[in-house]
N, C-alpha and C. Protein backbone atom coordinates (compact mmCIF):
# COMPACT_ATOMS: atom_id res chain seq x y z
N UNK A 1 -64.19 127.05 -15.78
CA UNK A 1 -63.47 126.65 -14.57
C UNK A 1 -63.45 125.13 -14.48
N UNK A 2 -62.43 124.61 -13.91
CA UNK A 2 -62.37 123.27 -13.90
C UNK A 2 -62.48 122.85 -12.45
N UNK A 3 -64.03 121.86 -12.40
CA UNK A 3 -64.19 121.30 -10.61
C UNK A 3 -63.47 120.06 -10.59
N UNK A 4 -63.04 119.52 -9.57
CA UNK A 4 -62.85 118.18 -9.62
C UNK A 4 -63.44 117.06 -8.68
N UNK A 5 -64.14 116.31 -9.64
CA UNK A 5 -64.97 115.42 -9.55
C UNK A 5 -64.44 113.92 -9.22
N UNK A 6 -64.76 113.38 -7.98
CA UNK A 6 -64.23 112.29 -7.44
C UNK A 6 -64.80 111.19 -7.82
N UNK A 7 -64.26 110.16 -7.65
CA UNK A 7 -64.85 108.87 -8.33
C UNK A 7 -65.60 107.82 -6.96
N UNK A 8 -66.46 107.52 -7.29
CA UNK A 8 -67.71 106.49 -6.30
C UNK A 8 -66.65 105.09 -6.64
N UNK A 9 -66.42 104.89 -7.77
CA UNK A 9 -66.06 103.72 -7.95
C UNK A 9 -64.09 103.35 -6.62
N UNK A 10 -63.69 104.31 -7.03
CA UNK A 10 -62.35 104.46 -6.47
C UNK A 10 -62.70 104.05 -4.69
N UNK A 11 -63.41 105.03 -4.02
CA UNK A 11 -64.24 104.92 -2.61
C UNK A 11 -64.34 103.15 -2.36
N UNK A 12 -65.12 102.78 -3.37
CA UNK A 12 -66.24 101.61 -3.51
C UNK A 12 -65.13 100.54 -3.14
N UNK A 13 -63.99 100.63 -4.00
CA UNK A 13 -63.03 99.59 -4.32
C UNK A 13 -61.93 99.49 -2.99
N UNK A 14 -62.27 100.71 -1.87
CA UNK A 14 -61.19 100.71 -0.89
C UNK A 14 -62.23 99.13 0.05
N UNK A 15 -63.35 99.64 0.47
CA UNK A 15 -64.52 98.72 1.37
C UNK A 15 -64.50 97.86 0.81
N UNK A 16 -64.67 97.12 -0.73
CA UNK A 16 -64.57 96.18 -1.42
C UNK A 16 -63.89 95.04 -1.26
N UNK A 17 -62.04 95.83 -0.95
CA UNK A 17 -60.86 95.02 -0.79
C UNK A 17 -61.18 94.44 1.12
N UNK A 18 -61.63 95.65 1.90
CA UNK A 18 -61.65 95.16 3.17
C UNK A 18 -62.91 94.26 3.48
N UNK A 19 -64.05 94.15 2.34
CA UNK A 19 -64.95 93.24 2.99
C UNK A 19 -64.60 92.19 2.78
N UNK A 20 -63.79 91.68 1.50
CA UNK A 20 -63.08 90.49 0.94
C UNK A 20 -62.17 89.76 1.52
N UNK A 21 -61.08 90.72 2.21
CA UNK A 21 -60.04 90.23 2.92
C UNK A 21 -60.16 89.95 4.57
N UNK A 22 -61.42 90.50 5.08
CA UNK A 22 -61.27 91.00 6.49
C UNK A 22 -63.03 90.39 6.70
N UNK A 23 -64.01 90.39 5.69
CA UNK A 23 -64.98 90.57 5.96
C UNK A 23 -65.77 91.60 7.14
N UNK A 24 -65.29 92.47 7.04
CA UNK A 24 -65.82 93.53 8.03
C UNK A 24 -66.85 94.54 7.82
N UNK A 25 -67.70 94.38 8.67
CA UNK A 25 -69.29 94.58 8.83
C UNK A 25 -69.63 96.40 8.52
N UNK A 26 -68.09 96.92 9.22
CA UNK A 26 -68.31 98.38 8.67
C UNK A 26 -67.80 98.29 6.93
N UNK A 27 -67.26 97.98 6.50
CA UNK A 27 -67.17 97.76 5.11
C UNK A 27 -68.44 96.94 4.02
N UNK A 28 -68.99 96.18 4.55
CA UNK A 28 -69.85 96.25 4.37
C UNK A 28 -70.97 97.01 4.15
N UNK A 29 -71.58 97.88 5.30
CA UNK A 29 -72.39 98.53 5.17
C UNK A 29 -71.89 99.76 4.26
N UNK A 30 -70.71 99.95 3.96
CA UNK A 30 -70.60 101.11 3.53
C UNK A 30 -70.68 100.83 2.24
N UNK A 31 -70.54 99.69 1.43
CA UNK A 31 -70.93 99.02 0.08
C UNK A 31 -72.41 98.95 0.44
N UNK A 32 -73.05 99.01 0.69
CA UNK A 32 -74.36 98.69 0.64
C UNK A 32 -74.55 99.83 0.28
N UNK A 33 -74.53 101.12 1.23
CA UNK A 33 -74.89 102.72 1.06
C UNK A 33 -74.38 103.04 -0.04
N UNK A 34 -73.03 102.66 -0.87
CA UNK A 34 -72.54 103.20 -1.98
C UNK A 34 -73.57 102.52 -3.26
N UNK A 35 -73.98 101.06 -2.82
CA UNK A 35 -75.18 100.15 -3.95
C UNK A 35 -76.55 100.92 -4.19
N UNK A 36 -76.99 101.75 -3.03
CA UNK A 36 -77.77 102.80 -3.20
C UNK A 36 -78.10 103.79 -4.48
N UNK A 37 -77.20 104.08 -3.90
CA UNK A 37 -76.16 105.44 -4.74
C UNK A 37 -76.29 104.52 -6.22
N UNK A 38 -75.54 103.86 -6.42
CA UNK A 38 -75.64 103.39 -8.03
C UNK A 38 -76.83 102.48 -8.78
N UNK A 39 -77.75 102.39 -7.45
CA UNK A 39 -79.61 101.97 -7.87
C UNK A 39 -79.64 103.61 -8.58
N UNK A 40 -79.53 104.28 -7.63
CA UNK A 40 -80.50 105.67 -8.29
C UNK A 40 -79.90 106.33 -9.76
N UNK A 41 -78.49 106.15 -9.57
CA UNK A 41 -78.15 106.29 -11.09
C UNK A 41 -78.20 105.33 -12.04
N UNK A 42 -78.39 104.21 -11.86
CA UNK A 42 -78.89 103.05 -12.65
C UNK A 42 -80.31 103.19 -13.44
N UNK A 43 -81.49 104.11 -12.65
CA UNK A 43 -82.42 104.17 -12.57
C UNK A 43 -82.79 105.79 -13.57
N UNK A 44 -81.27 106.56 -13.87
CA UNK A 44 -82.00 107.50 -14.29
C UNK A 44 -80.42 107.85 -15.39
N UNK A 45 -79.82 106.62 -15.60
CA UNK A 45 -78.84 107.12 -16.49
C UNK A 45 -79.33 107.66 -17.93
N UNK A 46 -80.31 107.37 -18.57
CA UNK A 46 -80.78 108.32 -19.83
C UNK A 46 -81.36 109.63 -19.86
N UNK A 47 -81.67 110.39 -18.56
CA UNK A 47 -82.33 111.14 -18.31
C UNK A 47 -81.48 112.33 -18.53
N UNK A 48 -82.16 113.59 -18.98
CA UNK A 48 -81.82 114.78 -19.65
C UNK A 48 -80.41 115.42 -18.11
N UNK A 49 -79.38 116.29 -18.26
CA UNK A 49 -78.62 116.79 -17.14
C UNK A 49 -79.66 117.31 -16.12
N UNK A 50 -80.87 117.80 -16.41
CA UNK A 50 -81.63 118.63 -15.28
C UNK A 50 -82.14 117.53 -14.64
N UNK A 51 -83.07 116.27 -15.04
CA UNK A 51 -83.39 115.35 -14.57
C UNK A 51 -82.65 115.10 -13.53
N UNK A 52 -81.66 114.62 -13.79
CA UNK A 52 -80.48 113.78 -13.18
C UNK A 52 -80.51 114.36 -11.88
N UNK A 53 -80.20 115.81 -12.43
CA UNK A 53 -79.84 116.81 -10.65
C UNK A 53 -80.84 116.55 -9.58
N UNK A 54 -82.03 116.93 -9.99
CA UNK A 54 -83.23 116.88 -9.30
C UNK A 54 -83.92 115.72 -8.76
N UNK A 55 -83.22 114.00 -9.68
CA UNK A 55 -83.78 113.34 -8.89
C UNK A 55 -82.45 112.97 -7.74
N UNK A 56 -81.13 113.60 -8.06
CA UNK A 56 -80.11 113.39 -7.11
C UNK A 56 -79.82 114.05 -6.14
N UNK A 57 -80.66 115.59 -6.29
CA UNK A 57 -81.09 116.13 -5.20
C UNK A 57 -82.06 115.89 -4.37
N UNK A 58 -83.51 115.18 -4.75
CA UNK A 58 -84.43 114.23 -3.65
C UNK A 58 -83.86 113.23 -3.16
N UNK A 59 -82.81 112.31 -3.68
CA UNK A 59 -82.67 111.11 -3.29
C UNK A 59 -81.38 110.36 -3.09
N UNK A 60 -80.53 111.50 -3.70
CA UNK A 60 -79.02 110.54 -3.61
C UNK A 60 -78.31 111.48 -2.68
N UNK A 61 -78.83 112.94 -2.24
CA UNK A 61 -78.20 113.68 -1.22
C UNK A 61 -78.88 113.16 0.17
N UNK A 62 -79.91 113.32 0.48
CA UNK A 62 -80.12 112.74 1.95
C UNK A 62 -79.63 111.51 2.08
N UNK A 63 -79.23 110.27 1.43
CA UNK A 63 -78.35 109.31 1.59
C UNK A 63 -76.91 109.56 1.75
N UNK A 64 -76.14 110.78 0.73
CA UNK A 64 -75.05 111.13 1.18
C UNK A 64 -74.59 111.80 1.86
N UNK A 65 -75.69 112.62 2.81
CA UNK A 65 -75.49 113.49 4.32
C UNK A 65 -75.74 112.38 5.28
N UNK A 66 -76.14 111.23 5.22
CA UNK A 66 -76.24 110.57 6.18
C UNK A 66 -74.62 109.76 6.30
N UNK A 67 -74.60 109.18 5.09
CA UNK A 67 -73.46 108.81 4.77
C UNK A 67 -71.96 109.62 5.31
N UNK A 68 -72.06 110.17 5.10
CA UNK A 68 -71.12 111.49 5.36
C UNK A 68 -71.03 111.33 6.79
N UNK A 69 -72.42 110.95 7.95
CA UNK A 69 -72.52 111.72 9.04
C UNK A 69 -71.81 110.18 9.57
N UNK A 70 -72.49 108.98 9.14
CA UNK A 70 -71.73 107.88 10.11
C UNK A 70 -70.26 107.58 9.62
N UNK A 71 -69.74 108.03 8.79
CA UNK A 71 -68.66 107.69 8.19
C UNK A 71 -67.46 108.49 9.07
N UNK A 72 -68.33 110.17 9.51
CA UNK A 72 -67.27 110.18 10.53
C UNK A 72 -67.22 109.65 11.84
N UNK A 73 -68.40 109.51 12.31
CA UNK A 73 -68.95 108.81 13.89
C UNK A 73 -68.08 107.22 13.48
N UNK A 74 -68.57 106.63 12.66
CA UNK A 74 -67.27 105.54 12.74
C UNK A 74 -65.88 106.27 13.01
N UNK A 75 -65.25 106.35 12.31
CA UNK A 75 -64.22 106.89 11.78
C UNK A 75 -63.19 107.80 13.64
N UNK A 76 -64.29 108.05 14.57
CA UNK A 76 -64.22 108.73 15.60
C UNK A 76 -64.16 107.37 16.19
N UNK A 77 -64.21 106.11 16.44
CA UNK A 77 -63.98 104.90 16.73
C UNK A 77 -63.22 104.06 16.43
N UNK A 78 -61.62 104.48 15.57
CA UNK A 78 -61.35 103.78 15.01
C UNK A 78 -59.85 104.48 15.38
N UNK A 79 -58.99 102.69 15.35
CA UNK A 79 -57.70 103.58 15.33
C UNK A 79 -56.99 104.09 14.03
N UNK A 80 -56.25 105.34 13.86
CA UNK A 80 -56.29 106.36 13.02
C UNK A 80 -55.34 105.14 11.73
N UNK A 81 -54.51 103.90 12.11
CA UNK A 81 -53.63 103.33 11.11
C UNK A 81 -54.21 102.04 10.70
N UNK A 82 -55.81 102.03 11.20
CA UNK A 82 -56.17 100.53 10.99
C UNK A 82 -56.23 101.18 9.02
N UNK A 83 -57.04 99.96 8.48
CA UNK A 83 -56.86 99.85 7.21
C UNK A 83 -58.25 100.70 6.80
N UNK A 84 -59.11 100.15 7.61
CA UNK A 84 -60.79 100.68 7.39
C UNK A 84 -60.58 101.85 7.77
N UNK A 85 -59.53 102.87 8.37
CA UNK A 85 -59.65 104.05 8.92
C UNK A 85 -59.38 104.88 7.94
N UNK A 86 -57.84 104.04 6.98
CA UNK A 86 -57.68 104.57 5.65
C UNK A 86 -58.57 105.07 4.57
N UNK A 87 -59.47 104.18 4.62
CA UNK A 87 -60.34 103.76 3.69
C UNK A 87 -61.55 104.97 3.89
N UNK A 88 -61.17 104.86 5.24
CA UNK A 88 -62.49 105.61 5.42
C UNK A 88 -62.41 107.70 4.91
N UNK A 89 -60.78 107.78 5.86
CA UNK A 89 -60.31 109.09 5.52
C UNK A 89 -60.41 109.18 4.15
N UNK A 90 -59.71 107.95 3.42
CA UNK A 90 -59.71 108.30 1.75
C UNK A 90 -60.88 108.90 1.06
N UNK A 91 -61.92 108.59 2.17
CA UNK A 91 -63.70 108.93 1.73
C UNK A 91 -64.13 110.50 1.84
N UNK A 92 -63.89 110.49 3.44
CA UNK A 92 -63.72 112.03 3.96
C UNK A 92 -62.64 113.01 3.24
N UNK A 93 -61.81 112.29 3.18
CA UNK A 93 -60.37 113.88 2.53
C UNK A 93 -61.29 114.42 1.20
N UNK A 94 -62.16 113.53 0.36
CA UNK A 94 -62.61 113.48 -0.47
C UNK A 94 -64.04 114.16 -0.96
N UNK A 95 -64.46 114.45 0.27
CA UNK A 95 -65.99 114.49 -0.41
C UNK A 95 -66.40 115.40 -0.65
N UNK A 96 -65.84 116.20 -0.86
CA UNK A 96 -66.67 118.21 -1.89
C UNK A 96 -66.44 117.28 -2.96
N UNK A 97 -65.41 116.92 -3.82
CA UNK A 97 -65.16 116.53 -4.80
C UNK A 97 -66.31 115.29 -5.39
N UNK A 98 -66.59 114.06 -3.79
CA UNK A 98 -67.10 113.07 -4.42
C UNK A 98 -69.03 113.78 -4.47
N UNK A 99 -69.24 114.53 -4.22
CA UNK A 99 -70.42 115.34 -3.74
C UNK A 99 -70.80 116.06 -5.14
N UNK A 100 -69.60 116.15 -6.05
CA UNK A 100 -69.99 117.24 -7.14
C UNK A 100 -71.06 116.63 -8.18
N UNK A 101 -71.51 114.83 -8.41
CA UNK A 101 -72.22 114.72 -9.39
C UNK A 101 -73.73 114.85 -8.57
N UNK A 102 -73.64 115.06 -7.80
CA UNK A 102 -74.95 115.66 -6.68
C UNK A 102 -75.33 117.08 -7.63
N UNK A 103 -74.76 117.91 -7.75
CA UNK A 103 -74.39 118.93 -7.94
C UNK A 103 -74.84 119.57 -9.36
N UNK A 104 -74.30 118.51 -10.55
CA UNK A 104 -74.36 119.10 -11.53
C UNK A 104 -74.73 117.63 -12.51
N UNK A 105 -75.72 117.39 -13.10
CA UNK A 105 -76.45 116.34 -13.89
C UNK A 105 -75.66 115.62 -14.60
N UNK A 106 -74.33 116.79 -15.50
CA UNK A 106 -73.66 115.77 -16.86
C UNK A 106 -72.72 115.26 -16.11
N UNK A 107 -72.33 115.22 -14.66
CA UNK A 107 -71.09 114.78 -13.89
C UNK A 107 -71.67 113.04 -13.63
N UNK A 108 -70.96 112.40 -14.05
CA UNK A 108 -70.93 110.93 -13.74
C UNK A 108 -70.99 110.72 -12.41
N UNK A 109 -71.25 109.49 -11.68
CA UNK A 109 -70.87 109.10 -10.32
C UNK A 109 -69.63 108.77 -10.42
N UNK A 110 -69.07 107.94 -11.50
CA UNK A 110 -67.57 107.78 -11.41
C UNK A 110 -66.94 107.81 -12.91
N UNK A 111 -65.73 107.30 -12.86
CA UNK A 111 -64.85 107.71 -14.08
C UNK A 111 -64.71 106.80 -14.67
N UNK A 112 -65.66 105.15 -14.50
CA UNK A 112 -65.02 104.05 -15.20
C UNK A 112 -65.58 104.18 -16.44
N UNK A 113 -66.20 105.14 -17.21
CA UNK A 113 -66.32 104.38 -18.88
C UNK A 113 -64.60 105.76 -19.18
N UNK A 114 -64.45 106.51 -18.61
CA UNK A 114 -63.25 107.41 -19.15
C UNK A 114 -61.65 106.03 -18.72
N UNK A 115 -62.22 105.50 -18.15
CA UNK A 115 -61.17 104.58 -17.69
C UNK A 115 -60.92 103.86 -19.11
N UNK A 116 -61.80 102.88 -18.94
CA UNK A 116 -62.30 102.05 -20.06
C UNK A 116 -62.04 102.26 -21.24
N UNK A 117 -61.90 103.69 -21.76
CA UNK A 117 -61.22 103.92 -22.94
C UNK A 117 -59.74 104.44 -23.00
N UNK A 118 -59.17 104.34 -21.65
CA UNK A 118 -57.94 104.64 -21.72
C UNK A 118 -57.35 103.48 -21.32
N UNK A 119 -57.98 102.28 -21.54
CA UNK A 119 -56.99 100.89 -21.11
C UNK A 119 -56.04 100.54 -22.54
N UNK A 120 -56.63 100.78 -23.64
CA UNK A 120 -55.72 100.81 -24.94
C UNK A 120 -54.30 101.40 -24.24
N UNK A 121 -54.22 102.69 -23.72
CA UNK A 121 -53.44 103.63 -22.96
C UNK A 121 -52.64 102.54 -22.24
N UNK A 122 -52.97 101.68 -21.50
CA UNK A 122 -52.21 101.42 -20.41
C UNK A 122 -51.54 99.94 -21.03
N UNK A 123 -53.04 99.19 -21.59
CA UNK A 123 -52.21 97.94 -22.13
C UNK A 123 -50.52 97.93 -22.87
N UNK A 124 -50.84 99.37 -23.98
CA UNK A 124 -49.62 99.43 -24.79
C UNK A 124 -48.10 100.19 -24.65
N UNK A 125 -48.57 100.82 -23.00
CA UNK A 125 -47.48 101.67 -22.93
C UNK A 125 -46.68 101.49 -22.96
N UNK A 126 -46.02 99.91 -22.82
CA UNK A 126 -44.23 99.88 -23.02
C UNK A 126 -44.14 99.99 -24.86
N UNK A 127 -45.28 99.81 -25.69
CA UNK A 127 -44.95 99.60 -26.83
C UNK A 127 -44.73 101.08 -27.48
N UNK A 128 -45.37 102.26 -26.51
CA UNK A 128 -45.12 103.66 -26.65
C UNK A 128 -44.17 104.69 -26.32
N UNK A 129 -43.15 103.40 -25.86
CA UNK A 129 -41.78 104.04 -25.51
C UNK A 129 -40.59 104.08 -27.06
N UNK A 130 -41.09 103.00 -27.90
CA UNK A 130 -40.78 103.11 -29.08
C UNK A 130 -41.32 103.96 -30.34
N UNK A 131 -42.23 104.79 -29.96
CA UNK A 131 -42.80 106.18 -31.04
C UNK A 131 -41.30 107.16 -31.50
N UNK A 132 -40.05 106.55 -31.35
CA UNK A 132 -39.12 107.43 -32.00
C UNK A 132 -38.75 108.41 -31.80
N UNK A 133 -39.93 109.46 -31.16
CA UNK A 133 -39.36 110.66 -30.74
C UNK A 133 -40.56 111.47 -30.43
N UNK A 134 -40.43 112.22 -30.20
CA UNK A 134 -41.73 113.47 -29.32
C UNK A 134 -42.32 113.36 -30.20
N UNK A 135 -41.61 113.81 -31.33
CA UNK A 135 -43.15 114.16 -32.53
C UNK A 135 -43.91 112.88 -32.85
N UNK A 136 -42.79 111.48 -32.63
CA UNK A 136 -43.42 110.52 -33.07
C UNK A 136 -44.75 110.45 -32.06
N UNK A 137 -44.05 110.77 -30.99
CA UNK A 137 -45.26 110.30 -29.75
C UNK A 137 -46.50 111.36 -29.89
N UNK A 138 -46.32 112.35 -30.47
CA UNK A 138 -47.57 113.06 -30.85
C UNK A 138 -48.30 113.40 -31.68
N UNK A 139 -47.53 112.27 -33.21
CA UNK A 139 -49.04 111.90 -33.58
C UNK A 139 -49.26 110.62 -33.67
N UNK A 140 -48.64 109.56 -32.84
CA UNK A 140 -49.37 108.93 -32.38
C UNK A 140 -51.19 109.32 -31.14
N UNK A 141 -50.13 110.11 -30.58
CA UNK A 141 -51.30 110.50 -29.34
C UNK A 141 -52.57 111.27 -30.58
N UNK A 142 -52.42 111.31 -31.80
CA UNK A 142 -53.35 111.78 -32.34
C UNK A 142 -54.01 110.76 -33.36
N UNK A 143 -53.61 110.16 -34.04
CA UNK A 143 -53.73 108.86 -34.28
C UNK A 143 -55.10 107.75 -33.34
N UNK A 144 -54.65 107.89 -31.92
CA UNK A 144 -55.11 107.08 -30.97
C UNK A 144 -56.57 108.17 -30.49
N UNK A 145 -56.37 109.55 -30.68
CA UNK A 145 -57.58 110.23 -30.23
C UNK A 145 -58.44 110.28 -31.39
N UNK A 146 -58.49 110.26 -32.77
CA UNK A 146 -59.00 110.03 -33.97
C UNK A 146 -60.01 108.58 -33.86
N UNK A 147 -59.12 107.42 -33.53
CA UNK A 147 -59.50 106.08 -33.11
C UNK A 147 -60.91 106.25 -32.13
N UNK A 148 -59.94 106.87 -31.39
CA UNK A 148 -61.03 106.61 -29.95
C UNK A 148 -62.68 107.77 -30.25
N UNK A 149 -62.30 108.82 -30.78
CA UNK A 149 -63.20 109.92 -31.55
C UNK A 149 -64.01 109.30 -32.05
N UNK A 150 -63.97 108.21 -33.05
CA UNK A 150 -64.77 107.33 -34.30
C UNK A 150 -65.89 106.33 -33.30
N UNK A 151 -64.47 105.83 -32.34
CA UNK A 151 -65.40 104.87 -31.39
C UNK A 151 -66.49 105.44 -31.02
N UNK A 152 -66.46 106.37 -30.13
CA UNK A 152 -66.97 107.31 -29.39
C UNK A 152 -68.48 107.88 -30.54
N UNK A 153 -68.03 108.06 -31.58
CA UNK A 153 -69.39 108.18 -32.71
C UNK A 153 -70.09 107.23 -33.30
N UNK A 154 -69.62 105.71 -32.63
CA UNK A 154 -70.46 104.85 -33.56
C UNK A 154 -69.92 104.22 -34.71
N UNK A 155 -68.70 104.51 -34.68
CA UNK A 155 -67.89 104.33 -36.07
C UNK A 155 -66.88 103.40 -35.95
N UNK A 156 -67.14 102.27 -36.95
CA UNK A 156 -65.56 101.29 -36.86
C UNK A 156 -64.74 101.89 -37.04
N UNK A 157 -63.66 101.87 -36.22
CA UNK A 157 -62.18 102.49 -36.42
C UNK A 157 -61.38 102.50 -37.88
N UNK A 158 -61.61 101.02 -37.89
CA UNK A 158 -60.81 100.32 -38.96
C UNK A 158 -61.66 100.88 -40.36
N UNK A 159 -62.98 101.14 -40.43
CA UNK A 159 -62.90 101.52 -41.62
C UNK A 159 -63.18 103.18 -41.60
N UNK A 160 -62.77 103.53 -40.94
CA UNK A 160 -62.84 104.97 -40.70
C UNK A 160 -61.40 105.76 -41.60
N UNK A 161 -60.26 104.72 -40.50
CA UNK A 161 -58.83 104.85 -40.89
C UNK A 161 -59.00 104.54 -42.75
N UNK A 162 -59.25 103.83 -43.16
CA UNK A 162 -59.22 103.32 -44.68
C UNK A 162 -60.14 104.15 -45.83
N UNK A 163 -60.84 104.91 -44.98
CA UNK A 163 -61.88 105.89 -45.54
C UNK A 163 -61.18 106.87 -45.46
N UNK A 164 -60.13 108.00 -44.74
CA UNK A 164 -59.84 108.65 -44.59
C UNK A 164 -58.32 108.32 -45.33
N UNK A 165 -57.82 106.83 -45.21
CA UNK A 165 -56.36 106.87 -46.40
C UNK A 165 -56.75 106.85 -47.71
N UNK A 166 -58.23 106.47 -48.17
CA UNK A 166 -58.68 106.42 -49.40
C UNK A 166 -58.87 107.95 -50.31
N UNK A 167 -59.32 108.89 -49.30
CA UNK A 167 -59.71 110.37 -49.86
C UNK A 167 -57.99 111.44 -49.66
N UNK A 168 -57.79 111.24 -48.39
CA UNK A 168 -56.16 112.05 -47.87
C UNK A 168 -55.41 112.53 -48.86
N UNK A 169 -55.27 111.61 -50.23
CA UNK A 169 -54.13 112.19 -51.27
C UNK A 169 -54.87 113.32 -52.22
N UNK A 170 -56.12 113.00 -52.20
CA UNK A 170 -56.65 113.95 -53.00
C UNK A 170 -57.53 115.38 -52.30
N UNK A 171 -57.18 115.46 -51.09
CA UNK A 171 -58.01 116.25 -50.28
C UNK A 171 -57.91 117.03 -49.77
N UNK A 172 -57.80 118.73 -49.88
CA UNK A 172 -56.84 119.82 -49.80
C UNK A 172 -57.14 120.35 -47.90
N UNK A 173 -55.71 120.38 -47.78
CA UNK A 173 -55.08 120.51 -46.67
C UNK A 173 -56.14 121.59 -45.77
N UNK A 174 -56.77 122.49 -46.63
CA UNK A 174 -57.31 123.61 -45.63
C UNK A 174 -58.88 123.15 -45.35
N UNK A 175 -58.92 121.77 -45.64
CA UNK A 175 -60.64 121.40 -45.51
C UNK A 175 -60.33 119.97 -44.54
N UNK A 176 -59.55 119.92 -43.98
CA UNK A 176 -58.65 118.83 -42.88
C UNK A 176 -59.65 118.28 -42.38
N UNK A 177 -60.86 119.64 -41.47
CA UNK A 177 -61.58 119.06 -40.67
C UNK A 177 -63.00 117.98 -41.25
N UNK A 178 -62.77 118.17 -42.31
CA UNK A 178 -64.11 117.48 -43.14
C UNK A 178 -63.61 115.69 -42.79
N UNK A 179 -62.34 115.52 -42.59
CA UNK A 179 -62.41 114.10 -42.31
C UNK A 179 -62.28 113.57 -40.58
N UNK A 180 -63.15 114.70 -40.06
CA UNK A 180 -63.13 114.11 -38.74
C UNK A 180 -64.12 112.93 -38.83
N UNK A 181 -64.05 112.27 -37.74
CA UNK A 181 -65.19 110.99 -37.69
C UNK A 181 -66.64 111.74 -37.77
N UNK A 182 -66.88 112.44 -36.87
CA UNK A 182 -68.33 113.22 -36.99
C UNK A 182 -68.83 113.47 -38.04
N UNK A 183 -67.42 114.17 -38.95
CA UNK A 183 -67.98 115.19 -40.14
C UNK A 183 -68.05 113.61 -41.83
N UNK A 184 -66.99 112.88 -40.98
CA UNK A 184 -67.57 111.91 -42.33
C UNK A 184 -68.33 110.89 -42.43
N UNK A 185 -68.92 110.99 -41.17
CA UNK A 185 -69.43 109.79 -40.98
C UNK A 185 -70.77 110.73 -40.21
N UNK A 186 -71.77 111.35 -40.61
CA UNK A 186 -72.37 112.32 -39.60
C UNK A 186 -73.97 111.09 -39.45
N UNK A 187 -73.87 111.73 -38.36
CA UNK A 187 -75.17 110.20 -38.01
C UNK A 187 -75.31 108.74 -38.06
N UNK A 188 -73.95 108.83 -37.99
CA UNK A 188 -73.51 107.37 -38.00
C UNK A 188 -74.40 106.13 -37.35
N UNK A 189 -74.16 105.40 -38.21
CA UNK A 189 -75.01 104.00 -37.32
C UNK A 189 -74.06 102.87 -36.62
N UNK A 190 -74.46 102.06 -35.86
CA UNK A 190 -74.08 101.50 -34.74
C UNK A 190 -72.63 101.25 -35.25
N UNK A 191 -72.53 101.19 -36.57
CA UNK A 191 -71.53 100.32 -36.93
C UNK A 191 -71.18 100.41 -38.49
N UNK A 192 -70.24 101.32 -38.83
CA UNK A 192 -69.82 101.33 -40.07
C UNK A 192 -69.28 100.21 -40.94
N UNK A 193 -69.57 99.67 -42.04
CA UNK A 193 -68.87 98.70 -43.06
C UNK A 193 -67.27 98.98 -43.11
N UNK A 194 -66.21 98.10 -43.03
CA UNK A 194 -65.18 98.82 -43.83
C UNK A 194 -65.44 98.44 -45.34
N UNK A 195 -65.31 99.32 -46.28
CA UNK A 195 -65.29 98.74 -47.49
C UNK A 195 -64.55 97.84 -47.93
C-alpha cells in the first residue's frame, strides 16, 4: 500500500519565508518547534528503522501533539486570508501525512535528499524536450536512473558508464542484469577509478 508522507522541510519553508519577510513571532516559534523535531532526527539518523520509531515515539510525538494543539489555538486567532493563516492551514490540511515518519522508522522527516537527486531533473529539463521522441525520452529516463543507481552505490558514474560500454558488445543479452551498478560493482567503495 502506498502512505503518503509529508515533508517537515516544505511546512518549515512556509514560517521561514514569514519570519524573514514579516519577522513574526508566531513564525518564529513555529521554526523553533520544527528545530526540535530535526535535533531528534539529527541525533538518531544512523539508527536501525525500530530505533528511530521508538525514540520518535518518546520524543518527537509529545512535541508534535503539542504542536498540533497550538497551531490550531493560533490558527483560531487569526484572520482566515492573512499569510501566517496560510501557512498555518498548509500545516493542519497536512498532518496524518506529516505525522507518518512518527509512525514508521525508514520514513524520513522530509524529502530533501529525494529532492537533491532530482535537481539533475529540473536543471536540464528544457534540454529534455529535445530526446526526439518518447522512446528517445525513455531511455534517456533510463540512462539517468542507471546514473543516479551507481551514485546511489558509491560508484562514479563516469566510470561505471565506460565499464559497462567496455563489456556491452561482448555480453549476451539474457545476462543484462549482471551490469547493473550493484551487480558490477558489488561493495563498492566510496569511489570507483574510471579506468
Amino acid at each position: 500500500a502506498i502512505v503518503e508522507a509529508a515533508c517537515w522541510a516544505h511546512v518549515r519553508r512556509k514560517f521561514f519565508d514569514l519570519h524573514q519577510g514579516h519577522a513574526s513571532p508566531v513564525a518564529k516559534e513555529a521554526l523553533e518547534r520544527i528545530a526540535q523535531l530535526y535535533g531528534i532526527e539529527k541525533e538518531i539518523r544512523s539508527r536501525s528503522p525500530g530505533e528511530r520509531r521508538e525514540v520518535r515515539q518518546a520524543r518527537s510525538r509529545p512535541l508534535l501533539e503539542a504542536m498540533h494543539a497550538w497551531l490550531k489555538a493560533t490558527m483560531s486567532k487569526l484572520s482566515k486570508k492573512s499569510e501566517l493563516a496560510r501557512a498555518i492551514h498548509y500545516s493542519l490540511e497536512r498532518w496524518p501525512a506529516l505525522m507518518v515518519f512518527v509512525e514508521d522508522g525508514r520514513v524520513e522527516m522530509d524529502n530533501n535528499a529525494a529532492e537533491r537527486a532530482l535537481r539533475a531533473v529540473a536543471i536540464g529539463r528544457k534540454n529534455y524536450l529535445f530526446a526526439g521522441s518518447d522512446a528517445g525520452g525513455e531511455r534517456a529516463a533510463s540512462i539517468y536512473s542507471l546514473l543516479g543507481s551507481a551514485k546511489l552505490n558509491g560508484i562514479d558514474p563516469e566510470a561505471y558508464i565506460a565499464d559497462v560500454l567496455r563489456r556491452i558488445a561482448d555480453h549476451p543479452i539474457k545476462r543484462i542484469e549482471e551490469l547493473l551498478p550493484w551487480n558490477l560493482f558489488p561493495g563498492a567503495p566510496a569511489k570507483v577509478e574510471a579506468a
